[in-house]
PDB file of N, CA and C in Angstrom:
ATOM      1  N   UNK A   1     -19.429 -16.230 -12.308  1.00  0.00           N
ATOM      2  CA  UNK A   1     -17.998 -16.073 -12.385  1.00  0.00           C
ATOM      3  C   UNK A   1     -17.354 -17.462 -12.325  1.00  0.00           C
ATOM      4  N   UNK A   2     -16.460 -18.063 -13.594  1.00  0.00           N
ATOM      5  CA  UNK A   2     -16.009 -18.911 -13.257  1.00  0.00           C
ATOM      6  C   UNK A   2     -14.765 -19.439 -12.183  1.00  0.00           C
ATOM      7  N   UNK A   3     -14.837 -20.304 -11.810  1.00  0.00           N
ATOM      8  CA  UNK A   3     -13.518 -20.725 -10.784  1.00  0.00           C
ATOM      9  C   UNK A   3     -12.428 -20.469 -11.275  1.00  0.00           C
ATOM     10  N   UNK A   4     -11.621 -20.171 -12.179  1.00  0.00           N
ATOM     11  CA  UNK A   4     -10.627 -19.231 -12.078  1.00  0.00           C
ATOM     12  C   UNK A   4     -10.651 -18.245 -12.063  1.00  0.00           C
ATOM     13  N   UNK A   5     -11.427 -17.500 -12.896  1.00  0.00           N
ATOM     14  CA  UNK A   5     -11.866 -16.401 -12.835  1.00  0.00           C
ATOM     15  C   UNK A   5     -11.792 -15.950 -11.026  1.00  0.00           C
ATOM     16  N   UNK A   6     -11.840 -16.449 -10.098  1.00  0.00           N
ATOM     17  CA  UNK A   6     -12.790 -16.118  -8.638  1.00  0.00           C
ATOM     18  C   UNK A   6     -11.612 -16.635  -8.189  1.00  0.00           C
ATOM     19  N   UNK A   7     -10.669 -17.265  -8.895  1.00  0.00           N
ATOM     20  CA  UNK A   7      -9.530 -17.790  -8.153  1.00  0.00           C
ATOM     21  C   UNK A   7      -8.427 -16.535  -8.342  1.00  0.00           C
ATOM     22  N   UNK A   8      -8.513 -16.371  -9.595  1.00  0.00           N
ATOM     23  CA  UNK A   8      -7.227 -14.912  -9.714  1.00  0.00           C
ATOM     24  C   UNK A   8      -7.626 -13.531  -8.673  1.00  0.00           C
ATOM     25  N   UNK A   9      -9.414 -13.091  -8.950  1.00  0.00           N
ATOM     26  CA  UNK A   9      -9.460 -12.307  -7.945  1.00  0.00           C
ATOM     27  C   UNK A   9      -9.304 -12.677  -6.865  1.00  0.00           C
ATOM     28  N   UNK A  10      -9.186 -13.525  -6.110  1.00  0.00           N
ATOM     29  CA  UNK A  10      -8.808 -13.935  -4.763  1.00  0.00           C
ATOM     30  C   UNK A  10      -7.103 -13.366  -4.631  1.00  0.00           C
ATOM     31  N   UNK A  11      -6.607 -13.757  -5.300  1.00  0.00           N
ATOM     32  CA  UNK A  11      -5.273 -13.666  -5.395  1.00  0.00           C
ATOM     33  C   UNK A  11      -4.922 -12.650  -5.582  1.00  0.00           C
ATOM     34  N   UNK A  12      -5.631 -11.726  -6.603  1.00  0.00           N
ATOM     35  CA  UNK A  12      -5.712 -10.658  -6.842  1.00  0.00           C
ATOM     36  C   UNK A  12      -5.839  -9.433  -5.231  1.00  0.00           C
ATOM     37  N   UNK A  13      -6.361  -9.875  -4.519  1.00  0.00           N
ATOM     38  CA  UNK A  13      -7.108  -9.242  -3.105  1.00  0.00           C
ATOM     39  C   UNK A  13      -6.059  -9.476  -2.508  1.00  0.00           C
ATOM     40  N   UNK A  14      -5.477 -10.712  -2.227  1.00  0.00           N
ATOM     41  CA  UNK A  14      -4.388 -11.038  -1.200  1.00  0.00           C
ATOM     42  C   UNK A  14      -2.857 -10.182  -1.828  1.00  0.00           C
ATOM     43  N   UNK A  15      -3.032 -10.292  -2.627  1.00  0.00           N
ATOM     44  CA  UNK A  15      -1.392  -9.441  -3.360  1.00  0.00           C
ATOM     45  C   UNK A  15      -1.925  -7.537  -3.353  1.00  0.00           C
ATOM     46  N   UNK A  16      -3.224  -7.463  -3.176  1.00  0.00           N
ATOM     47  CA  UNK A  16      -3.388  -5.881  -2.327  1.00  0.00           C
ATOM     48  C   UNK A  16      -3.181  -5.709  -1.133  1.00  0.00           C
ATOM     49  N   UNK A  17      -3.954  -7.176  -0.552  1.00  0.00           N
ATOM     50  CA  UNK A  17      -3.682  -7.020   1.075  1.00  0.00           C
ATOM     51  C   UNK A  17      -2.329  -6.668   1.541  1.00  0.00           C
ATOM     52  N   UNK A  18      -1.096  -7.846   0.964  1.00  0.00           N
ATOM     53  CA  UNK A  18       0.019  -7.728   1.126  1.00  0.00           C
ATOM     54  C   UNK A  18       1.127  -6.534   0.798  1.00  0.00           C
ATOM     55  N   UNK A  19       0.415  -5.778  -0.231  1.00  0.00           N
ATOM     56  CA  UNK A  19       1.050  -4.337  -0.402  1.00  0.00           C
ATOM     57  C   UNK A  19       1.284  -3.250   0.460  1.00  0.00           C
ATOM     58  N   UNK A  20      -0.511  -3.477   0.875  1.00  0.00           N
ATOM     59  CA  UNK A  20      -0.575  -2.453   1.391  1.00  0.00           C
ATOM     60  C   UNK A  20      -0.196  -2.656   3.044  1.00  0.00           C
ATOM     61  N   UNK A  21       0.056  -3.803   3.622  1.00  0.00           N
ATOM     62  CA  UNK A  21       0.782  -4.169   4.615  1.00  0.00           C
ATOM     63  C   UNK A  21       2.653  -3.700   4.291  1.00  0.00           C
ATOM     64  N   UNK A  22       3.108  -4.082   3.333  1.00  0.00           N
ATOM     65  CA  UNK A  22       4.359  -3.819   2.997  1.00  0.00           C
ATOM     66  C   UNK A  22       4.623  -2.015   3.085  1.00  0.00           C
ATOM     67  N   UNK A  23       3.663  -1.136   2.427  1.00  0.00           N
ATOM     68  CA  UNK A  23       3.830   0.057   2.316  1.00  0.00           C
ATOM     69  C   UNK A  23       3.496   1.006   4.154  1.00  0.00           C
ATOM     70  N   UNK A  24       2.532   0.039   4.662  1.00  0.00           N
ATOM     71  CA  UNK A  24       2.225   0.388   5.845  1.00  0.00           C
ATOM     72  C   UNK A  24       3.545   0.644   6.780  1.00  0.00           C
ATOM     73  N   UNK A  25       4.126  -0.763   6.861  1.00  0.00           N
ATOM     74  CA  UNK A  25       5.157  -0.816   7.044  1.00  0.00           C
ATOM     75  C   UNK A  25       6.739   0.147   6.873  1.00  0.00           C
ATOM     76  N   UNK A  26       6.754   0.136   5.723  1.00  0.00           N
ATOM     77  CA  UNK A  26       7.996   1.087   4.993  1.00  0.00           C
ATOM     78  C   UNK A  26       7.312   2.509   5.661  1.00  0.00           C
ATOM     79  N   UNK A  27       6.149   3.114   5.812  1.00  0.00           N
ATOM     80  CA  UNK A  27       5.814   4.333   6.283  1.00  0.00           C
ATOM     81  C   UNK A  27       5.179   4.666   7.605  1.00  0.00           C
ATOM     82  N   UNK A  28       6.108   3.463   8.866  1.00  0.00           N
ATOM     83  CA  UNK A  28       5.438   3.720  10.196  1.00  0.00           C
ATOM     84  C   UNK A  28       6.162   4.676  10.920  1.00  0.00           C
ATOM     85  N   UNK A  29       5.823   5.433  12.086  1.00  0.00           N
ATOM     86  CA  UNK A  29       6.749   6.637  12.194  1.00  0.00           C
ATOM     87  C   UNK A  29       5.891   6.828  13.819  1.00  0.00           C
ATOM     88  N   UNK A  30       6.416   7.266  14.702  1.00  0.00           N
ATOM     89  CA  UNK A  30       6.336   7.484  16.020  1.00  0.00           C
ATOM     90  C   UNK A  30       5.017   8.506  15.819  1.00  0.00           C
ATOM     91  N   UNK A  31       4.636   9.072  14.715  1.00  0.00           N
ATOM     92  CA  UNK A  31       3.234   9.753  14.211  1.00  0.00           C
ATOM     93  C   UNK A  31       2.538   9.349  14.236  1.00  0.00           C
ATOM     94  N   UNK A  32       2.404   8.305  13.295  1.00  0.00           N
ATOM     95  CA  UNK A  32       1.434   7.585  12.544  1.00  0.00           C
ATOM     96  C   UNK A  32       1.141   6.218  13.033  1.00  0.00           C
ATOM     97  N   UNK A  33       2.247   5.893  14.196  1.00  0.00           N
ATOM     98  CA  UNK A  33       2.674   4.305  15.069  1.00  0.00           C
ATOM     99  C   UNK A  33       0.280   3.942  15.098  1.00  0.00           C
ATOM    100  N   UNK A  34      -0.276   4.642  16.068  1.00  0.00           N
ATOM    101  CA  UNK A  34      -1.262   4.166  16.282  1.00  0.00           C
ATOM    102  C   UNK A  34      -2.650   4.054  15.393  1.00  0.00           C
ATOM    103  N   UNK A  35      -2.464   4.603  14.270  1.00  0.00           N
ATOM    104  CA  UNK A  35      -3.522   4.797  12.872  1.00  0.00           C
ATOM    105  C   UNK A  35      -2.727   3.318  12.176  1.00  0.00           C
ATOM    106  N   UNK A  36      -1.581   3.257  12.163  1.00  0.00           N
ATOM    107  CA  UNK A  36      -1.180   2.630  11.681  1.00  0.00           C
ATOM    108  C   UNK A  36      -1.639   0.807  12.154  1.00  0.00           C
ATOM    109  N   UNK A  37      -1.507   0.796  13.353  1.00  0.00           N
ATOM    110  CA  UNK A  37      -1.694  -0.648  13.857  1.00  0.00           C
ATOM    111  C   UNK A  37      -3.200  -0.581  13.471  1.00  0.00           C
ATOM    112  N   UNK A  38      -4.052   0.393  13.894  1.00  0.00           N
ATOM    113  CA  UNK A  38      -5.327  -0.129  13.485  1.00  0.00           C
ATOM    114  C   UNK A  38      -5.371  -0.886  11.558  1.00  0.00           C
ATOM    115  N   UNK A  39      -4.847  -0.128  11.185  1.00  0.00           N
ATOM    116  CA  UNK A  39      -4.286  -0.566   9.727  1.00  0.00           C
ATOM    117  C   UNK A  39      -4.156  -2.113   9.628  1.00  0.00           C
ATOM    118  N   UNK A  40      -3.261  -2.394  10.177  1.00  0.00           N
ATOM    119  CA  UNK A  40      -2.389  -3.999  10.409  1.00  0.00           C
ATOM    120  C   UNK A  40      -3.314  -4.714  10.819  1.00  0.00           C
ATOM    121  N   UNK A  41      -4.106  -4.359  12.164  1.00  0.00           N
ATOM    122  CA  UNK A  41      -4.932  -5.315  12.787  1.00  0.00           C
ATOM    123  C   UNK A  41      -6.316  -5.637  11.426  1.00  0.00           C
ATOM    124  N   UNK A  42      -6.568  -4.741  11.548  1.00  0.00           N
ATOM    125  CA  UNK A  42      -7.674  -4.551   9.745  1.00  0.00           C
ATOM    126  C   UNK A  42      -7.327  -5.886   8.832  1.00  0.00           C
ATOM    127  N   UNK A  43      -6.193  -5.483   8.270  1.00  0.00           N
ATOM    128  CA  UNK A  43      -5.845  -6.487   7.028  1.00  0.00           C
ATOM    129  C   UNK A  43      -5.340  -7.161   7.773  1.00  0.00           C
ATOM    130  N   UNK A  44      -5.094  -7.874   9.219  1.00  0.00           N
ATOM    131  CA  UNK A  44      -4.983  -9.357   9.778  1.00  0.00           C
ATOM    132  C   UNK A  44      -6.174  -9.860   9.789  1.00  0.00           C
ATOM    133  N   UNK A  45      -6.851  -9.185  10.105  1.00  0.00           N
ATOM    134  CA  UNK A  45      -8.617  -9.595  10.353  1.00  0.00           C
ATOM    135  C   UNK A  45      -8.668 -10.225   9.077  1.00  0.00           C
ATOM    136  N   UNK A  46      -8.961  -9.556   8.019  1.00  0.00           N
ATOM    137  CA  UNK A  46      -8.963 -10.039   6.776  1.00  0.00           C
ATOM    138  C   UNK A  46      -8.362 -11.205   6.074  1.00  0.00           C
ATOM    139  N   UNK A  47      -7.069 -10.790   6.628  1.00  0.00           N
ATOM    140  CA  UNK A  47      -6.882 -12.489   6.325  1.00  0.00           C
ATOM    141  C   UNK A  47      -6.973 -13.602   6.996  1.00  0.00           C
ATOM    142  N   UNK A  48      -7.247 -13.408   8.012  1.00  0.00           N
ATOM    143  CA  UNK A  48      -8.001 -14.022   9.152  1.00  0.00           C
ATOM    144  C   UNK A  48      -9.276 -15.093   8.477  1.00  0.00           C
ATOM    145  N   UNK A  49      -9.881 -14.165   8.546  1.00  0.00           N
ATOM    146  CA  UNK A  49     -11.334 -14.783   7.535  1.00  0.00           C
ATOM    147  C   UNK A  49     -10.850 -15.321   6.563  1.00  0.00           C
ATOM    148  N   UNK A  50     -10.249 -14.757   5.605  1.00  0.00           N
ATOM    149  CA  UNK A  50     -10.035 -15.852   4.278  1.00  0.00           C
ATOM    150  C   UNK A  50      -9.644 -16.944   4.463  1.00  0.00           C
ATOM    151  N   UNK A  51      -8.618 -16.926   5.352  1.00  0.00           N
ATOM    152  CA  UNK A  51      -8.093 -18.460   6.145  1.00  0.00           C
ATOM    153  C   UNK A  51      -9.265 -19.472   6.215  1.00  0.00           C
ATOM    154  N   UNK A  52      -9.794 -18.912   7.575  1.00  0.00           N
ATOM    155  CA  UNK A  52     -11.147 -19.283   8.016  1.00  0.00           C
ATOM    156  C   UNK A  52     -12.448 -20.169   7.060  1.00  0.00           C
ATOM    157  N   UNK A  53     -12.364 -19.055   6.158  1.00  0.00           N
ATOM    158  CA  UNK A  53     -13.409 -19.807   4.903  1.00  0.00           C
ATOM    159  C   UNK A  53     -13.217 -20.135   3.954  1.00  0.00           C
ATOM    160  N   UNK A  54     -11.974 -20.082   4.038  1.00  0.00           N
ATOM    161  CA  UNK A  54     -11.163 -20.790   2.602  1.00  0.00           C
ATOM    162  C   UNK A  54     -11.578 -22.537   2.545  1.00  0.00           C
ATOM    163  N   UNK A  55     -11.417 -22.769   3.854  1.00  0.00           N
ATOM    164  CA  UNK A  55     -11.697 -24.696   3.789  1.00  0.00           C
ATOM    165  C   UNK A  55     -12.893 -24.753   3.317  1.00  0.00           C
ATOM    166  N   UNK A  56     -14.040 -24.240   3.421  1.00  0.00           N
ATOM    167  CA  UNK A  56     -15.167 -24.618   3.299  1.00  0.00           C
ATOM    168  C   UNK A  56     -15.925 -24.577   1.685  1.00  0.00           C
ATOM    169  N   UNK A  57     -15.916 -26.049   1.133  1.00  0.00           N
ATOM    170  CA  UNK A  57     -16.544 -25.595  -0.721  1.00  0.00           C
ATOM    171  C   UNK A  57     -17.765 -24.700  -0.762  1.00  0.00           C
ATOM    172  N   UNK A  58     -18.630 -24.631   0.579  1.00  0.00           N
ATOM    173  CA  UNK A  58     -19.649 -24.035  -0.109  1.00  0.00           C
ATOM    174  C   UNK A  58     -19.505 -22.363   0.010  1.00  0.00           C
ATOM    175  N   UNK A  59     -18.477 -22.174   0.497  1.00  0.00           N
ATOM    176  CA  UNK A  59     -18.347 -20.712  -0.169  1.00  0.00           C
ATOM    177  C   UNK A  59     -17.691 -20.474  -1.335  1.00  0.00           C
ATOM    178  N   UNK A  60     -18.273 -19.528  -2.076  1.00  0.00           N
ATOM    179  CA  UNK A  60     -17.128 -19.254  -3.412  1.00  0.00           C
ATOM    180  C   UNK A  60     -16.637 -18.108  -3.199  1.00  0.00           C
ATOM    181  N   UNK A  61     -15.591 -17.547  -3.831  1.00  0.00           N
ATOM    182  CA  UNK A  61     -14.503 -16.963  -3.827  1.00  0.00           C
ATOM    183  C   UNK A  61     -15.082 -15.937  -3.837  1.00  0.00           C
ATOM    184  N   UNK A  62     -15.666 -15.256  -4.792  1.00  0.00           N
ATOM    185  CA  UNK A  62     -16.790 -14.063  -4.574  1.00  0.00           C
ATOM    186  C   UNK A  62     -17.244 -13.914  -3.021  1.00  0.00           C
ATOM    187  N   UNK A  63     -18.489 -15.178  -2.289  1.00  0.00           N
ATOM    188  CA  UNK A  63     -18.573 -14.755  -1.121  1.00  0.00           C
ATOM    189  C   UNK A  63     -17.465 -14.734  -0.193  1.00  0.00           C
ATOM    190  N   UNK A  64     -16.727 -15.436  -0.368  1.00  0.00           N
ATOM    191  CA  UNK A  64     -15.887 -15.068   0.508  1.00  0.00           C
ATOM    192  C   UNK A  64     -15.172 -13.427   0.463  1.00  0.00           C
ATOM    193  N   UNK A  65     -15.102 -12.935  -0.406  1.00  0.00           N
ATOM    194  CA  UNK A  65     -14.423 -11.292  -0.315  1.00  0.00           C
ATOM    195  C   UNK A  65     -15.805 -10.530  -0.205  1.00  0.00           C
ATOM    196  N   UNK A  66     -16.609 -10.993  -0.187  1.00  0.00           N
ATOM    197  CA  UNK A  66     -17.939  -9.994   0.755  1.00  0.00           C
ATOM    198  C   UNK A  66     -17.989 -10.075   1.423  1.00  0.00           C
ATOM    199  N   UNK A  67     -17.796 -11.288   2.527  1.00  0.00           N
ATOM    200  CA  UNK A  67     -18.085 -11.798   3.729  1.00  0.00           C
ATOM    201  C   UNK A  67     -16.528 -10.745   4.872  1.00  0.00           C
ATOM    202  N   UNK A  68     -15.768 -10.902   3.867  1.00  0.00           N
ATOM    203  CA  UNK A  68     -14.308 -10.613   4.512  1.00  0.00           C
ATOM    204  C   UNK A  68     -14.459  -9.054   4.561  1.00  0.00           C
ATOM    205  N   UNK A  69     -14.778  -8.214   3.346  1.00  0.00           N
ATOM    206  CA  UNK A  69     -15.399  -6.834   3.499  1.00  0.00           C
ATOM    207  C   UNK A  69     -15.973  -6.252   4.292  1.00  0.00           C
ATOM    208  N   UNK A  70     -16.909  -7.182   4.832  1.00  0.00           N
ATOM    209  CA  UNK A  70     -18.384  -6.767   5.624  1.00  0.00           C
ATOM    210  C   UNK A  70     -18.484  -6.869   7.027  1.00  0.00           C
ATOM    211  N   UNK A  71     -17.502  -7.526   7.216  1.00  0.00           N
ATOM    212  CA  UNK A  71     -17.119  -8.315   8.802  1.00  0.00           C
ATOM    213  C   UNK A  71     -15.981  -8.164   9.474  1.00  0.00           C
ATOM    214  N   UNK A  72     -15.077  -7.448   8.658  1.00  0.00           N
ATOM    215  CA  UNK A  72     -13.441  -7.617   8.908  1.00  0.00           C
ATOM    216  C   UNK A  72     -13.522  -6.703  10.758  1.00  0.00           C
ATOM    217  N   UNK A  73     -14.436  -5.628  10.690  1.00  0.00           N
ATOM    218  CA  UNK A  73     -14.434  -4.747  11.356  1.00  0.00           C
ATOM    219  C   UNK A  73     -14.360  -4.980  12.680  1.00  0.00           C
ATOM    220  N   UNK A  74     -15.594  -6.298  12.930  1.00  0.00           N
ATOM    221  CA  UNK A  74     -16.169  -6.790  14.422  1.00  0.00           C
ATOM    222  C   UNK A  74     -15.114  -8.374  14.150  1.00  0.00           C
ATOM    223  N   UNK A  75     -14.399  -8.721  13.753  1.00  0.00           N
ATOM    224  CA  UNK A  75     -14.049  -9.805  13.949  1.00  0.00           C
ATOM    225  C   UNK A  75     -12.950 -10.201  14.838  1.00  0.00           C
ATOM    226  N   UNK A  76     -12.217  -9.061  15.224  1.00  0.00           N
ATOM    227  CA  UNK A  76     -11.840  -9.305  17.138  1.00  0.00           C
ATOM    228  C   UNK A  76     -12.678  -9.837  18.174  1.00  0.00           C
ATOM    229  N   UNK A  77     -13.426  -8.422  18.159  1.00  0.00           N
ATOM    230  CA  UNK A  77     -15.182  -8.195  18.728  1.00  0.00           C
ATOM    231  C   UNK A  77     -15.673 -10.076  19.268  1.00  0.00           C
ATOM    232  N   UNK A  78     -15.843 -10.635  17.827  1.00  0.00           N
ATOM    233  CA  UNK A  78     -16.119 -11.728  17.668  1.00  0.00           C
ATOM    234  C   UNK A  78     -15.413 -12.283  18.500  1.00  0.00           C
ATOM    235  N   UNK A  79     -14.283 -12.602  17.792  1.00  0.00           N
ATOM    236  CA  UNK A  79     -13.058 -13.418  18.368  1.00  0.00           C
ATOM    237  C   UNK A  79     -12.989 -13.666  19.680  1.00  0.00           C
ATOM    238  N   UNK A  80     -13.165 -12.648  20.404  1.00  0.00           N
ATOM    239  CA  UNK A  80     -13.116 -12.547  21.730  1.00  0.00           C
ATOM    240  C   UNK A  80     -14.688 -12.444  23.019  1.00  0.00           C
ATOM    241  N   UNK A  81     -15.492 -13.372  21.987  1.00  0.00           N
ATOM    242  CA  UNK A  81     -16.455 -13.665  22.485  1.00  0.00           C
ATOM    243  C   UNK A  81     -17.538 -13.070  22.520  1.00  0.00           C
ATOM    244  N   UNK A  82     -17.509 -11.290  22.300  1.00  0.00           N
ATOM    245  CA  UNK A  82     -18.728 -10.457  22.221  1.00  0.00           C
ATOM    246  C   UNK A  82     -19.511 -10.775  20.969  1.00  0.00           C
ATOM    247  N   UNK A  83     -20.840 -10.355  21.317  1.00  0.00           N
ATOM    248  CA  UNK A  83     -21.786 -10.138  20.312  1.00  0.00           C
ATOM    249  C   UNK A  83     -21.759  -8.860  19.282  1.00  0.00           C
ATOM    250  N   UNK A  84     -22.291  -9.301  18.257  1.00  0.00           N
ATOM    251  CA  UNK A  84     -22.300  -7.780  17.563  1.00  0.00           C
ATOM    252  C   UNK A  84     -22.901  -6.659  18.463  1.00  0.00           C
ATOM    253  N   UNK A  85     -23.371  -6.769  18.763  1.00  0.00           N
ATOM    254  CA  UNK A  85     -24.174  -5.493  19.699  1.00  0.00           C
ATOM    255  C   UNK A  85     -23.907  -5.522  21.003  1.00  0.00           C
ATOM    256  N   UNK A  86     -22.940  -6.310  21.125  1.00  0.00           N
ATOM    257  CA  UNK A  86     -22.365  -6.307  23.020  1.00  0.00           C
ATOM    258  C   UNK A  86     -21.723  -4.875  23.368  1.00  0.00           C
ATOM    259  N   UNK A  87     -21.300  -4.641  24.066  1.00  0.00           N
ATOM    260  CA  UNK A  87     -20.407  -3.175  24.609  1.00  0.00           C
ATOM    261  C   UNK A  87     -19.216  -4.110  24.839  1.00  0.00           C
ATOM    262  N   UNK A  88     -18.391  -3.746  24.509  1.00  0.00           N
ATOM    263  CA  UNK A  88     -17.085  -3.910  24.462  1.00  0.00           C
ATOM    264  C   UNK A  88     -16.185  -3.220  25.487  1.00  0.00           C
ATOM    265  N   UNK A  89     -15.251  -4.148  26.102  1.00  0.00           N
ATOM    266  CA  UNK A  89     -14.192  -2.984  27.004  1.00  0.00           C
ATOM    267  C   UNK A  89     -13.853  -1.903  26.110  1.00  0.00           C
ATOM    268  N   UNK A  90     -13.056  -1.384  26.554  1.00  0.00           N
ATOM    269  CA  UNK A  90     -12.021  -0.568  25.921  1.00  0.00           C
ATOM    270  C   UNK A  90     -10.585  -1.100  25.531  1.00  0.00           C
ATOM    271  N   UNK A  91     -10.520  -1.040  24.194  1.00  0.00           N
ATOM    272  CA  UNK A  91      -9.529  -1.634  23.627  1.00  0.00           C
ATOM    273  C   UNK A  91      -9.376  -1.588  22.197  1.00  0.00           C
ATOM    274  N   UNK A  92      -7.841  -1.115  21.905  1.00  0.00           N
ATOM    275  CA  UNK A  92      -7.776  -1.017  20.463  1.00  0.00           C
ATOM    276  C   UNK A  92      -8.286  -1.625  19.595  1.00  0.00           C
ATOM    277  N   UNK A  93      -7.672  -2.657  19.954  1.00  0.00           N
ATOM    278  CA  UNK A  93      -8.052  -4.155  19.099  1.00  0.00           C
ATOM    279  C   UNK A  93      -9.858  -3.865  18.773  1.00  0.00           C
ATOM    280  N   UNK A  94     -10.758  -3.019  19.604  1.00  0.00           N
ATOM    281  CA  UNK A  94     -11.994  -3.265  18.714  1.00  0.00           C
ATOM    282  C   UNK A  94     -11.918  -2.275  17.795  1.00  0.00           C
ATOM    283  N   UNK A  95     -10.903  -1.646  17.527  1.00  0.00           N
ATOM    284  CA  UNK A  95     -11.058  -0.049  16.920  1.00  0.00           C
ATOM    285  C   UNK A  95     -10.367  -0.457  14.930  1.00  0.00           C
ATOM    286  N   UNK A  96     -10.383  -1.522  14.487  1.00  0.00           N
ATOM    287  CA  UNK A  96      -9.880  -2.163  13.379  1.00  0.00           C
ATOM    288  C   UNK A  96     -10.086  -0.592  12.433  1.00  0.00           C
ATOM    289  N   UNK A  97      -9.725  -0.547  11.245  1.00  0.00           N
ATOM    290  CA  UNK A  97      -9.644   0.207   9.948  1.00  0.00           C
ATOM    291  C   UNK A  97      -9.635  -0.331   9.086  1.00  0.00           C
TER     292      UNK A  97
END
């Protein structure tokens, strides 16, 4: 895949991310308030990582939206010092979507 090519889908991903944050938004409701944040926290994670591995040349744009796919889930988890396989308190924040 060439580098633009890997550059538009990048862009391409982030202008979904951002939609579907926008629509999340426009449809939060004292219902849906806690499905919903797991939502938000999700696609922060996500862009979280892209941030993250965006500096680095030896990823390409491709790995990077696998890496961001595959990981988005535990990357509080991470964040906050546990191992993948640690037990975790109890807390939303590990409960991503």
């Amino acid at each position: 895949m060439s580098n633009k090519q890997s550059k538009k889908e990048l862009e391409q991903y982030l202008v979904d991310q951002f939609n579907r944050l926008n629509d999340l938004n426009a449809k939060v409701m004292p219902e849906n308030f806690w499905q919903t944040l797991l939502e938000v926290l999700g696609i922060d994670a996500k862009l979280s990582i892209i941030t993250e591995l965006a500096q680095y040349e030896e990823f390409s744009m491709e790995d990077i939206l696998r890496i961001v796919e595959t990981d988005y889930r535990s990357y509080y988890q991470e964040l906050c010092g546990y191992g993948l396989k640690a037990q975790t308190k109890p807390s939303i924040i590990f409960n991503v979507v």
